[in-house]
PDB file of N, CA and C in Angstrom:
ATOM      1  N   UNK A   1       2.617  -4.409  21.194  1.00  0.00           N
ATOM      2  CA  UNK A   1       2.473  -2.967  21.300  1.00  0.00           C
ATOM      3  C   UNK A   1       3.863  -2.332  21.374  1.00  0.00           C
ATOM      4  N   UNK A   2       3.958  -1.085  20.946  1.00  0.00           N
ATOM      5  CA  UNK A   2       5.268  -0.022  20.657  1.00  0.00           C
ATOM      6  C   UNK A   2       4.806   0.985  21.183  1.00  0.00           C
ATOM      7  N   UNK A   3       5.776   0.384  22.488  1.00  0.00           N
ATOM      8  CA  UNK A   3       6.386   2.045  23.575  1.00  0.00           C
ATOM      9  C   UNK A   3       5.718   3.388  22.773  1.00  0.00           C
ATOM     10  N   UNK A   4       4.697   4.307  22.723  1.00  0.00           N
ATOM     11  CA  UNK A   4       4.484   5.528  21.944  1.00  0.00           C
ATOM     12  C   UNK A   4       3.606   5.611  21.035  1.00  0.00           C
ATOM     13  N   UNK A   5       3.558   4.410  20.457  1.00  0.00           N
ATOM     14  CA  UNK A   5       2.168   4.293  19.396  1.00  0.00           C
ATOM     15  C   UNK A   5       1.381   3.703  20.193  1.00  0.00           C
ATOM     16  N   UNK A   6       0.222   4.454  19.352  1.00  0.00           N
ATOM     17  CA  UNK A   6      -1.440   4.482  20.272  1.00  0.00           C
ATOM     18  C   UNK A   6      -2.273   2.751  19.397  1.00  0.00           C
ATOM     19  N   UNK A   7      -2.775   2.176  20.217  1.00  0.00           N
ATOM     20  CA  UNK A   7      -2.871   0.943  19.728  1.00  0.00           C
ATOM     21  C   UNK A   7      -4.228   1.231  18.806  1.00  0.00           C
ATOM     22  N   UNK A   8      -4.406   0.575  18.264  1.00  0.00           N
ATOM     23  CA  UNK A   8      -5.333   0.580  17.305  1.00  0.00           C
ATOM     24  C   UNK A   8      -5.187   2.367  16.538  1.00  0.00           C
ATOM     25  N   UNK A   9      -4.212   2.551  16.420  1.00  0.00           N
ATOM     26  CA  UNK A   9      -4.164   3.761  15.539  1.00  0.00           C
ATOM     27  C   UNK A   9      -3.028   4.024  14.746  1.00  0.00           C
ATOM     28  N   UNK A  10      -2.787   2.797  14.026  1.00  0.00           N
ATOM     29  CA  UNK A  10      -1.609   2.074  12.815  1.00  0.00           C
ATOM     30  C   UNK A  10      -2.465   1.841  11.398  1.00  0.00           C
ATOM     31  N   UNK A  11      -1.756   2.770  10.823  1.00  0.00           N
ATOM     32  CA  UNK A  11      -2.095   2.062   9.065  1.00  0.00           C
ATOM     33  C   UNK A  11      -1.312   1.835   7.789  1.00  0.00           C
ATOM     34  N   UNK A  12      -1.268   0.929   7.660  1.00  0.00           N
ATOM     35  CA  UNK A  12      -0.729   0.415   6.923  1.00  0.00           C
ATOM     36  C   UNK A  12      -0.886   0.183   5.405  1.00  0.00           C
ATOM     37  N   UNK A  13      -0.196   0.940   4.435  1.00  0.00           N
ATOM     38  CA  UNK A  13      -0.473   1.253   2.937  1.00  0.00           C
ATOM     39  C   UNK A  13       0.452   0.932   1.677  1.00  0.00           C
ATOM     40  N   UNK A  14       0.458   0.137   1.209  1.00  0.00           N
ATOM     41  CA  UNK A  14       1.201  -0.087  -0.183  1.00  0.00           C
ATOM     42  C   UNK A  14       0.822   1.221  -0.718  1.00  0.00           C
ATOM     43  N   UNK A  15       2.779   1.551  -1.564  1.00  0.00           N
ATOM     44  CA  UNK A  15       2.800   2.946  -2.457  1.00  0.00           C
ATOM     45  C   UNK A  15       2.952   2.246  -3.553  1.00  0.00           C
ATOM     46  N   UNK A  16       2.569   2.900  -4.960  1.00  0.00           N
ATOM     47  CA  UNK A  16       2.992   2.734  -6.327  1.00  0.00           C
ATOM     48  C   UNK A  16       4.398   2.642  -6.505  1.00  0.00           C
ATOM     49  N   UNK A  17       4.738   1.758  -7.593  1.00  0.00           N
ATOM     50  CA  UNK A  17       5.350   1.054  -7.836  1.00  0.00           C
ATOM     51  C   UNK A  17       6.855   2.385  -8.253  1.00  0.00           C
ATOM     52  N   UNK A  18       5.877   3.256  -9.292  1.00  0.00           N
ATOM     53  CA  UNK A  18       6.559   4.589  -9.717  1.00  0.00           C
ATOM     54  C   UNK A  18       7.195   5.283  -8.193  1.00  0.00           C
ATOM     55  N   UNK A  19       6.585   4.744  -7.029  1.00  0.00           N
ATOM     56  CA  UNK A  19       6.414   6.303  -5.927  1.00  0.00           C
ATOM     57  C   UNK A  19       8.358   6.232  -5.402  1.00  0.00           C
ATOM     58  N   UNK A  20       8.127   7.460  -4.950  1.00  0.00           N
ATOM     59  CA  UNK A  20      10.162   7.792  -4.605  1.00  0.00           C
ATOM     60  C   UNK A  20      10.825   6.369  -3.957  1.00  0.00           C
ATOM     61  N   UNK A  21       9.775   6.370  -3.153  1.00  0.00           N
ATOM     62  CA  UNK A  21      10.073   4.687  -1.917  1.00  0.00           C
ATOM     63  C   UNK A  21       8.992   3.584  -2.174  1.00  0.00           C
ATOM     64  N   UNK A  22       8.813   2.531  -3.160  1.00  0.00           N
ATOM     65  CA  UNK A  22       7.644   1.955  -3.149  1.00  0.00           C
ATOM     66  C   UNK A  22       8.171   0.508  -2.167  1.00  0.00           C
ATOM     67  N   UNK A  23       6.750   0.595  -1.914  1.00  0.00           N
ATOM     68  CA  UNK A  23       6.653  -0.549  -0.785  1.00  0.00           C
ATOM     69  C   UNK A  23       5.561  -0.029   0.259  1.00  0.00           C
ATOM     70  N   UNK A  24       5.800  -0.903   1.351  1.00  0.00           N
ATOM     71  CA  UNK A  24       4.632  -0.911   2.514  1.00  0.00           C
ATOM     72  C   UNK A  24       4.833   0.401   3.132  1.00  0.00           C
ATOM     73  N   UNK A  25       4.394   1.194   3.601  1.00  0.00           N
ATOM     74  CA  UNK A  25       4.376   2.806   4.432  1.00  0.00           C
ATOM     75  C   UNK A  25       3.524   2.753   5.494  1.00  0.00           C
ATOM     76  N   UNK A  26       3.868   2.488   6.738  1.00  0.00           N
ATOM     77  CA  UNK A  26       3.506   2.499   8.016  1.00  0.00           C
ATOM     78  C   UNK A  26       3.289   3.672   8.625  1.00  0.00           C
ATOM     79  N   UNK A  27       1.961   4.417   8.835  1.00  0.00           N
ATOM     80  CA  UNK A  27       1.351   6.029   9.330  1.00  0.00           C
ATOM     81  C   UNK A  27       0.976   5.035  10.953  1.00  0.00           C
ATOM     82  N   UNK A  28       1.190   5.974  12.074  1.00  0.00           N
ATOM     83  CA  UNK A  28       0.974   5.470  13.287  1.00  0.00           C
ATOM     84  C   UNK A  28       1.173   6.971  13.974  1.00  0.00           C
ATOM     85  N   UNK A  29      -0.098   6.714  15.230  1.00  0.00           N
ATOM     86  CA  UNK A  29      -0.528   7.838  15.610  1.00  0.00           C
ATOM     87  C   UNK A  29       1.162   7.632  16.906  1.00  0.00           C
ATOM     88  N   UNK A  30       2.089   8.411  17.077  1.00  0.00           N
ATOM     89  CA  UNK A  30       2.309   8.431  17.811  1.00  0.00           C
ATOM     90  C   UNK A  30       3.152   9.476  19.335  1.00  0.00           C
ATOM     91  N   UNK A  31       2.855   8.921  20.809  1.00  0.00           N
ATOM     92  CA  UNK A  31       3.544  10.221  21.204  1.00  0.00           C
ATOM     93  C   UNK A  31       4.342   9.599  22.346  1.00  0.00           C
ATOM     94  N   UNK A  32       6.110  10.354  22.273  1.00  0.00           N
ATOM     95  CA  UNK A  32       6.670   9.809  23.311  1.00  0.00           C
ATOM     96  C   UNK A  32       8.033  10.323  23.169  1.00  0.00           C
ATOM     97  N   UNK A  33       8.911   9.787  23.864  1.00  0.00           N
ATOM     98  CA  UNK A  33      10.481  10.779  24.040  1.00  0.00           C
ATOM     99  C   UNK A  33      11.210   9.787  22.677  1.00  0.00           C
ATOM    100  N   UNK A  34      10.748   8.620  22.425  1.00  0.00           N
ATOM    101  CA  UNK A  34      11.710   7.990  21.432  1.00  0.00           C
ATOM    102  C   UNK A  34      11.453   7.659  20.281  1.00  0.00           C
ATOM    103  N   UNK A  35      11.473   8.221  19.439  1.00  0.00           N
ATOM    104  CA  UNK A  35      10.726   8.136  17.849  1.00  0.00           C
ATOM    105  C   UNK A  35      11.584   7.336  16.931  1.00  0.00           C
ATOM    106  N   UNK A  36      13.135   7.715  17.201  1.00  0.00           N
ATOM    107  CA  UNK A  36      13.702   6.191  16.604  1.00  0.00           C
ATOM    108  C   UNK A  36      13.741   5.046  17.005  1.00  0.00           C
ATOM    109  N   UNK A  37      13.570   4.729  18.390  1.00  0.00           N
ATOM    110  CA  UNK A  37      13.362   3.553  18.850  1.00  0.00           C
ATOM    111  C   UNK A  37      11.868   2.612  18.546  1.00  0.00           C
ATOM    112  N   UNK A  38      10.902   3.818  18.571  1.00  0.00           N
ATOM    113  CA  UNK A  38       9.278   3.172  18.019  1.00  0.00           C
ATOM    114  C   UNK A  38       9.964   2.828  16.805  1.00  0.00           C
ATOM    115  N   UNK A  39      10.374   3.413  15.958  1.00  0.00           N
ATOM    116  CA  UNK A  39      10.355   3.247  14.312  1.00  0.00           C
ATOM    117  C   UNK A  39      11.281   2.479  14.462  1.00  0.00           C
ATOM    118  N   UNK A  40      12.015   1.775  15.485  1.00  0.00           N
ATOM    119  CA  UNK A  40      13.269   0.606  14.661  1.00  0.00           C
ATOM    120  C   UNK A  40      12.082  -0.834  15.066  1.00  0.00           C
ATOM    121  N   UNK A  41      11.822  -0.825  15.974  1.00  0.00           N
ATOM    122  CA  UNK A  41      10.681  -1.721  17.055  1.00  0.00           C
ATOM    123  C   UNK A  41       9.976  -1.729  15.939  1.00  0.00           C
ATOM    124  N   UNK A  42       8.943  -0.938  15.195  1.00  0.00           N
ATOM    125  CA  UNK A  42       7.921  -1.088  14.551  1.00  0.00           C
ATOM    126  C   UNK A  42       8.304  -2.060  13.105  1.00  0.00           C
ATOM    127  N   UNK A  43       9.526  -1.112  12.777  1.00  0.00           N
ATOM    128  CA  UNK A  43      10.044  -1.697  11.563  1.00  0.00           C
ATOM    129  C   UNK A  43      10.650  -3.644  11.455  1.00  0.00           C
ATOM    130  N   UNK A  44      11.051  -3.765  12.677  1.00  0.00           N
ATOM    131  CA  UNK A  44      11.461  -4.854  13.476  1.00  0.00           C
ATOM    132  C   UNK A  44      10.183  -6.088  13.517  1.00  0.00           C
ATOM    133  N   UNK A  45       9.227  -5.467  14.184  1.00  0.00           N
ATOM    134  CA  UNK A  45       7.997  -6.511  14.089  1.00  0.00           C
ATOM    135  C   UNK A  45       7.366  -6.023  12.966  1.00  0.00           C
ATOM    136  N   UNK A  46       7.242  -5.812  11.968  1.00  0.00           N
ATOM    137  CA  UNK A  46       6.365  -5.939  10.784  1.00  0.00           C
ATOM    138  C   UNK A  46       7.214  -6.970  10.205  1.00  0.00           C
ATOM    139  N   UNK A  47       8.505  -6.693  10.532  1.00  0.00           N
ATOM    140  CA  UNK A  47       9.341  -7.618   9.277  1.00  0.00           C
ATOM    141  C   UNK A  47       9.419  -8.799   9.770  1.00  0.00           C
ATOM    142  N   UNK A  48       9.075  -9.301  11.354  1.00  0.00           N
ATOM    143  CA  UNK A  48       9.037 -10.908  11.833  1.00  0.00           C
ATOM    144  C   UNK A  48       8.047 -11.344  11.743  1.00  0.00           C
ATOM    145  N   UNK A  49       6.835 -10.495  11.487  1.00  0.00           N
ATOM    146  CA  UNK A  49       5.460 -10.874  11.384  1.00  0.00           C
ATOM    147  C   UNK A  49       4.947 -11.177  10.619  1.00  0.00           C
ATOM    148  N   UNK A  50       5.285  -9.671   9.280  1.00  0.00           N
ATOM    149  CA  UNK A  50       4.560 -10.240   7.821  1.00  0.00           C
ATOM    150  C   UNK A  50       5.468 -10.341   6.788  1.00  0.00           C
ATOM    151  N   UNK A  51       6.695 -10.615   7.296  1.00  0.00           N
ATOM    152  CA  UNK A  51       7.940 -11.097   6.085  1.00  0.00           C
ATOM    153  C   UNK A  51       8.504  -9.299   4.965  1.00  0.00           C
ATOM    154  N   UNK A  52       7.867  -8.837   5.132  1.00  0.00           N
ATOM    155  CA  UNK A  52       7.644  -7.505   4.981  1.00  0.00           C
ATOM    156  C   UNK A  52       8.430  -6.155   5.719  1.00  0.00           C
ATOM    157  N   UNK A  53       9.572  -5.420   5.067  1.00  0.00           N
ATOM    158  CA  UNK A  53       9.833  -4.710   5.503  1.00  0.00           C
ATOM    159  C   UNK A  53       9.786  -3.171   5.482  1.00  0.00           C
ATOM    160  N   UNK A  54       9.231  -2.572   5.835  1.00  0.00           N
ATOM    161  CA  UNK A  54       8.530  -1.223   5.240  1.00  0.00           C
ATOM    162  C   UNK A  54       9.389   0.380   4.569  1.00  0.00           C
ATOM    163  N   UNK A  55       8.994   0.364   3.864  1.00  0.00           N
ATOM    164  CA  UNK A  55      10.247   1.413   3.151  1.00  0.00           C
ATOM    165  C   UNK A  55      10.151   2.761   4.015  1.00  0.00           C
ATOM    166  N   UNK A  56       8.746   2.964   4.527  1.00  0.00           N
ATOM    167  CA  UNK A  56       9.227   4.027   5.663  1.00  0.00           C
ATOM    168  C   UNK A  56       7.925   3.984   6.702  1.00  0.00           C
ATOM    169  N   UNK A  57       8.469   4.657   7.687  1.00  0.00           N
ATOM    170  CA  UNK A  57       7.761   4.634   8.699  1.00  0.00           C
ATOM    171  C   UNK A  57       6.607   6.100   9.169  1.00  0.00           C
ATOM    172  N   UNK A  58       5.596   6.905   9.083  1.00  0.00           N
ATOM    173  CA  UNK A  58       5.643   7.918   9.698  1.00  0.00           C
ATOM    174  C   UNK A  58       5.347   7.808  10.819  1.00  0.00           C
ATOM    175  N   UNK A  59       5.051   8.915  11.620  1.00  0.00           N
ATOM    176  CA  UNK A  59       4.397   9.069  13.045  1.00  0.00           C
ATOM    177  C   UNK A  59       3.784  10.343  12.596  1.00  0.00           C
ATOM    178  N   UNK A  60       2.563  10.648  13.481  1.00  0.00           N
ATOM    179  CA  UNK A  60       1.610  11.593  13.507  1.00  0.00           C
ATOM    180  C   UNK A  60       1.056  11.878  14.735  1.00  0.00           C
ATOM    181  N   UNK A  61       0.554  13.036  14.984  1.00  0.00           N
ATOM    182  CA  UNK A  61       0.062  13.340  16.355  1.00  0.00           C
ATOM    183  C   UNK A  61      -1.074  12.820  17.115  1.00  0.00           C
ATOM    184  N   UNK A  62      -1.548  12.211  17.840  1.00  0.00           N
ATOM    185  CA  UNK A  62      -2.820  11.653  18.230  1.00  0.00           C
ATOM    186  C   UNK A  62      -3.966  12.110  18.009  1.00  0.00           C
ATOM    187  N   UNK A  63      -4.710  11.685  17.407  1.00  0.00           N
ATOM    188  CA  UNK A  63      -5.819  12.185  16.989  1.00  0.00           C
ATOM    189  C   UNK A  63      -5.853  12.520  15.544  1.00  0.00           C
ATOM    190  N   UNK A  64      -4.392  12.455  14.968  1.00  0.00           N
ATOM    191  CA  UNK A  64      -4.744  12.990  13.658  1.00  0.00           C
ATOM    192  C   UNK A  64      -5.253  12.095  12.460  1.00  0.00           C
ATOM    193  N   UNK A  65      -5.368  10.963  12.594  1.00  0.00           N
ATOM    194  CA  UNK A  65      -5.372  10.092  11.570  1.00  0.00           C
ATOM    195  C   UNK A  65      -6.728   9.938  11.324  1.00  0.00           C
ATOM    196  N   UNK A  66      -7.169   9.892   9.997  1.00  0.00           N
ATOM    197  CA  UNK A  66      -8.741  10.502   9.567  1.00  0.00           C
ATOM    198  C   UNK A  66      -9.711   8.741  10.038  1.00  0.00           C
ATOM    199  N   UNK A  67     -10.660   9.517  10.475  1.00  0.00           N
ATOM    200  CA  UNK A  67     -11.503   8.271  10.811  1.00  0.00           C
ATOM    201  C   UNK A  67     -12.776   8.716  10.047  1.00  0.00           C
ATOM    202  N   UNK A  68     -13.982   7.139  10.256  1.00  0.00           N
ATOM    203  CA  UNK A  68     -15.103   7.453   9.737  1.00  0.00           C
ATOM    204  C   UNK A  68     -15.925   8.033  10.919  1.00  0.00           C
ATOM    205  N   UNK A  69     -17.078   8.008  10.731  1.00  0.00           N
ATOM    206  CA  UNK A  69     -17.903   8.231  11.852  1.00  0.00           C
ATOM    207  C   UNK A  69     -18.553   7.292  12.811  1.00  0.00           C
ATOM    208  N   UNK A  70     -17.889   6.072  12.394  1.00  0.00           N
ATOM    209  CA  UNK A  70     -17.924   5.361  13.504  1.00  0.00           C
ATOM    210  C   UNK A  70     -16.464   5.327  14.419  1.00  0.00           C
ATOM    211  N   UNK A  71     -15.733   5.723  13.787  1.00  0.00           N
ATOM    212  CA  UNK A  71     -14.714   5.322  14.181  1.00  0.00           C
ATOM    213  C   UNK A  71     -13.188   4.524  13.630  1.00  0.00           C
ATOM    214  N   UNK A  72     -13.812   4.150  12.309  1.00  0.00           N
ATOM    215  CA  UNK A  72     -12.826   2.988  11.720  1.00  0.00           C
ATOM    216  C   UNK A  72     -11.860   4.198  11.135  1.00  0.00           C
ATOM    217  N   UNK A  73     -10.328   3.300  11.220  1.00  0.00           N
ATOM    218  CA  UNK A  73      -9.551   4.475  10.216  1.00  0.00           C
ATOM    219  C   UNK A  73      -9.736   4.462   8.852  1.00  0.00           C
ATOM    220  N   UNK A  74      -9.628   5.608   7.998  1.00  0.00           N
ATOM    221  CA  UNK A  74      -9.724   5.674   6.427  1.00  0.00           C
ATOM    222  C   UNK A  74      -8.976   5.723   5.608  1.00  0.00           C
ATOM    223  N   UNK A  75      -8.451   4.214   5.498  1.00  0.00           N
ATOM    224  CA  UNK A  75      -7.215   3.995   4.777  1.00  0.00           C
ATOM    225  C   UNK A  75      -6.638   4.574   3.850  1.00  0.00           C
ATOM    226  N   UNK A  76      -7.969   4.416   3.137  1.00  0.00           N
ATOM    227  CA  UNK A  76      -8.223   5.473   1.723  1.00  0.00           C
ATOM    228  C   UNK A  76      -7.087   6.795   1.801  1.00  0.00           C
ATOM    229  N   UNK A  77      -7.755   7.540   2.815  1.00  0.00           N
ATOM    230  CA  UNK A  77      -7.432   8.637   2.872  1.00  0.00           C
ATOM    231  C   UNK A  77      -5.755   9.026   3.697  1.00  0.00           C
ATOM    232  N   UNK A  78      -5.747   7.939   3.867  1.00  0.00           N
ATOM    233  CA  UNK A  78      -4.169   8.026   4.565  1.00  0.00           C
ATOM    234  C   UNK A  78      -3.573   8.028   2.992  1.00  0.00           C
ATOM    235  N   UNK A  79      -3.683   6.700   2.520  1.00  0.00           N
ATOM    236  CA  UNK A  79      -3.018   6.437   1.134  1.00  0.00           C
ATOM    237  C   UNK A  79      -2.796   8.014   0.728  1.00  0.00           C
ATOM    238  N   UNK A  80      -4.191   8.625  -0.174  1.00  0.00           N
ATOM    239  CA  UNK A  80      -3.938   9.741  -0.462  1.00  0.00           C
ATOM    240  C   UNK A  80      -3.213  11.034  -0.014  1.00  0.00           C
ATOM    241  N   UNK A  81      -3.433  10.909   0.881  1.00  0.00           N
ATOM    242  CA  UNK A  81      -2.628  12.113   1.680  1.00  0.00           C
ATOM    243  C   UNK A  81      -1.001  11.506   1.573  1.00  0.00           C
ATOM    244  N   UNK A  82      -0.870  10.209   1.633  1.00  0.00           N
ATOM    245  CA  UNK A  82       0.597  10.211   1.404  1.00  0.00           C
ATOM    246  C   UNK A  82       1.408  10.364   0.069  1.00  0.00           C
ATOM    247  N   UNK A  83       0.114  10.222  -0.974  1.00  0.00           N
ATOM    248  CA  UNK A  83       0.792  10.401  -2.068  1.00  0.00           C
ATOM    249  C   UNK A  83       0.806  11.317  -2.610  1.00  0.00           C
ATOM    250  N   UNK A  84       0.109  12.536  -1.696  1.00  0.00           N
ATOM    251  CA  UNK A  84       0.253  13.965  -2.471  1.00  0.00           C
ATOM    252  C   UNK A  84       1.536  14.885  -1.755  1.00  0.00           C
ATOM    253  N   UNK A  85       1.777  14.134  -0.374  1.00  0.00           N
ATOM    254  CA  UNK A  85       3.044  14.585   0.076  1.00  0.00           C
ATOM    255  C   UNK A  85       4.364  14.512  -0.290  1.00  0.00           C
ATOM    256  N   UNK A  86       4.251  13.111  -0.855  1.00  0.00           N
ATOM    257  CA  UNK A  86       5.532  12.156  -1.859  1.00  0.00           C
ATOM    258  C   UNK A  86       6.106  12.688  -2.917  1.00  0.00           C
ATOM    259  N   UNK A  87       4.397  12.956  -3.620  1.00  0.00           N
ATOM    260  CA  UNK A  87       4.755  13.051  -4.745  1.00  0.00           C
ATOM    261  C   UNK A  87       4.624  11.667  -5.575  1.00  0.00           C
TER     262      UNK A  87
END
């Protein structure tokens, strides 16, 4: 777990190959005084974990990350939303 991010509220999305930054893009709900320190930590264990180092990191406010109605996050819809922000 990372100081600020809310556990189970991390998603994780491959961008197109074309996109500005392609690679893995890490969305995580998070809230706290240190946002570069989550994002060096986060960036840190993805890359000892899944060999994988992520071209960027966001953070988002709690609660914002789209769920279903049970509850599961909607990856889907993270993806999209990141690629209409990108570009």
């Amino acid at each position: 777990q990372v100081r600020g991010v809310r556990e189970g509220a991390v998603v994780a999305v491959g961008t197109a190959a074309d996109a500005l930054r392609p690679g893995l893009v890490i969305t995580a709900e998070f809230r706290g005084p240190d946002e570069a320190g989550a994002r060096a930590e986060l960036v840190s264990r993805v890359a000892s974990q899944c060999g994988l180092v992520p071209a960027d990191v966001r953070f988002v406010a709690p609660g914002t990350l789209p769920r279903t109605s049970s509850g599961k996050l909607r990856r889907l819809a993270v993806k999209q939303e990141l690629e209409v922000t990108r570009g």
